[in-house]
Structure formats: structure tokens, C-alpha cells
Protein backbone atom coordinates (compact mmCIF):
# COMPACT_ATOMS: atom_id res chain seq x y z
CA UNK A 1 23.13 14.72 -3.87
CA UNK A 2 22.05 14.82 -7.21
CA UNK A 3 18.31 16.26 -7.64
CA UNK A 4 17.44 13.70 -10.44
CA UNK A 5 18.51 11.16 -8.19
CA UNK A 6 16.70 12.39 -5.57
CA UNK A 7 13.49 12.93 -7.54
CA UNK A 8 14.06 9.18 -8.68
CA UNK A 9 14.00 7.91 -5.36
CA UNK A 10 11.36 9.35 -4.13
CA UNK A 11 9.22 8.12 -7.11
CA UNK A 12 10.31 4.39 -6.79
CA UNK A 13 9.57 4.88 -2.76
CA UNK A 14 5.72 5.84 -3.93
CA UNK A 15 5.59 3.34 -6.33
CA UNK A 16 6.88 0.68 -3.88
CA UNK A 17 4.08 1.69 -1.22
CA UNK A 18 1.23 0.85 -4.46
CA UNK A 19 1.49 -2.69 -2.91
CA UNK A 20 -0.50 -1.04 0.64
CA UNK A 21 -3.46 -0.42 -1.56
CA UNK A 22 -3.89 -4.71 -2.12
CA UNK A 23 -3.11 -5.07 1.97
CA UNK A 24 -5.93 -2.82 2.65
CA UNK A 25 -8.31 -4.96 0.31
CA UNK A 26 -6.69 -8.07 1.90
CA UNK A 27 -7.53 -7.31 5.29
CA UNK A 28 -11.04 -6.06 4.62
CA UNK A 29 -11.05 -9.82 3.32
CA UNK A 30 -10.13 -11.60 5.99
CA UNK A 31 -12.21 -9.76 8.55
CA UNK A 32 -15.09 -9.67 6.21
CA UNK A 33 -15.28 -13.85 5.82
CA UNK A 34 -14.68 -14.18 9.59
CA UNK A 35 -17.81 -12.10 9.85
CA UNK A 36 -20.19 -13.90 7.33
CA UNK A 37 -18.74 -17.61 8.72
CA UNK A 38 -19.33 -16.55 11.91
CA UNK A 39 -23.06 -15.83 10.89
CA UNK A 40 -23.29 -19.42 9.42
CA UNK A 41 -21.40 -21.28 12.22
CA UNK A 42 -21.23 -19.63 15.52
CA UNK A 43 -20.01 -22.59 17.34
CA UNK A 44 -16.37 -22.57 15.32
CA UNK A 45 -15.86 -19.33 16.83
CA UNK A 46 -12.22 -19.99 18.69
CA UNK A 47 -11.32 -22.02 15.40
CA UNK A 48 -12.54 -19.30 12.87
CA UNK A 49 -10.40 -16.79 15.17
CA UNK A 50 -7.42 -18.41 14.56
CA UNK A 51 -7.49 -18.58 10.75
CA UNK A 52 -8.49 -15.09 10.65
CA UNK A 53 -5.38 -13.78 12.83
CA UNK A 54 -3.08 -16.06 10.43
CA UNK A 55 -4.58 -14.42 7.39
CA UNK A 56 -4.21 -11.36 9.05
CA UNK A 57 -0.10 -12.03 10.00
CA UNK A 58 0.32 -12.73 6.59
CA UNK A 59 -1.74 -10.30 5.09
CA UNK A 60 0.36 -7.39 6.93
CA UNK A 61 3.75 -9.17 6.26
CA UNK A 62 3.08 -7.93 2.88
CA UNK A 63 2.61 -4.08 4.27
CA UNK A 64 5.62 -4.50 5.98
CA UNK A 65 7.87 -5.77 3.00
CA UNK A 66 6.29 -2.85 0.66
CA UNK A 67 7.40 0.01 3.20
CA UNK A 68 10.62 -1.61 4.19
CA UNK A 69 11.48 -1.35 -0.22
CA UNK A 70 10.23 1.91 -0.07
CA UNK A 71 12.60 3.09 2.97
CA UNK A 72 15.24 1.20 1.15
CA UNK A 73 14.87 2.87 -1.73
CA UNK A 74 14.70 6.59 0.02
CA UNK A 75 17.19 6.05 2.19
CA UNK A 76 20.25 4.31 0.68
């Protein structure tokens, strides 16, 4: 295989993994509300729970779309 091509994929694969960085932030987020509405409103625990593990599904969805471009991109 070509080593410019090679190079070039390996660039777009670290470029496609930039989108982790915002996941990171994302989750820090969600766990960081739970933890200050929990502090306001302790008895909407279970329902507080729940809206933080569906931010936190979606919030990871994203990490798992950036890594499967970048293994795209290495790989094929």
C-alpha cells in the first residue's frame, strides 16, 4: 500500500476520534446535573436516575459513531 495513503488514513482516523474530546465533556455533564439536582430534590431520585442513564446512552452513542469512522477509515 501506498505510504501517502497510509499516512492519510491514519490522519483522518485521529481527526475522526476529535469528536471523543465533546463525549468526555458530555458525560461530565450529565453526571454533574444528576449530582447538583439530586442536592435540590432528593426525593426524585429513581426519576433523576433514569434521565441521567438516557443522557448517558446517548451521550456514548456519539463515542461509538466517532471510533467506528475512525476504524472505517484505517481499515478499509
Amino acid at each position: 500500500m501506498n505510504v501517502t495513503l497510509q499516512a492519510a488514513k491514519m490522519i483522518g482516523a485521529g481527526c475522526a476520534t476529535i469528536g471523543l474530546a465533546g463525549v468526555g465533556t458530555g458525560i461530565g455533564i450529565v453526571f454533574g446535573s444528576l449530582i447538583t439536582s439530586y442536592a435540590r430534590n432528593p426525593s426524585l431520585k429513581g426519576q433523576l436516575f433514569t434521565y441521567t442513564m438516557l443522557g448517558f446512552a446517548l451521550t456514548e452513542a456519539i463515542a461509538l459513531f466517532a471510533l467506528m469512522m475512525a476504524f472505517l477509515i484505517m481499515f478499509t
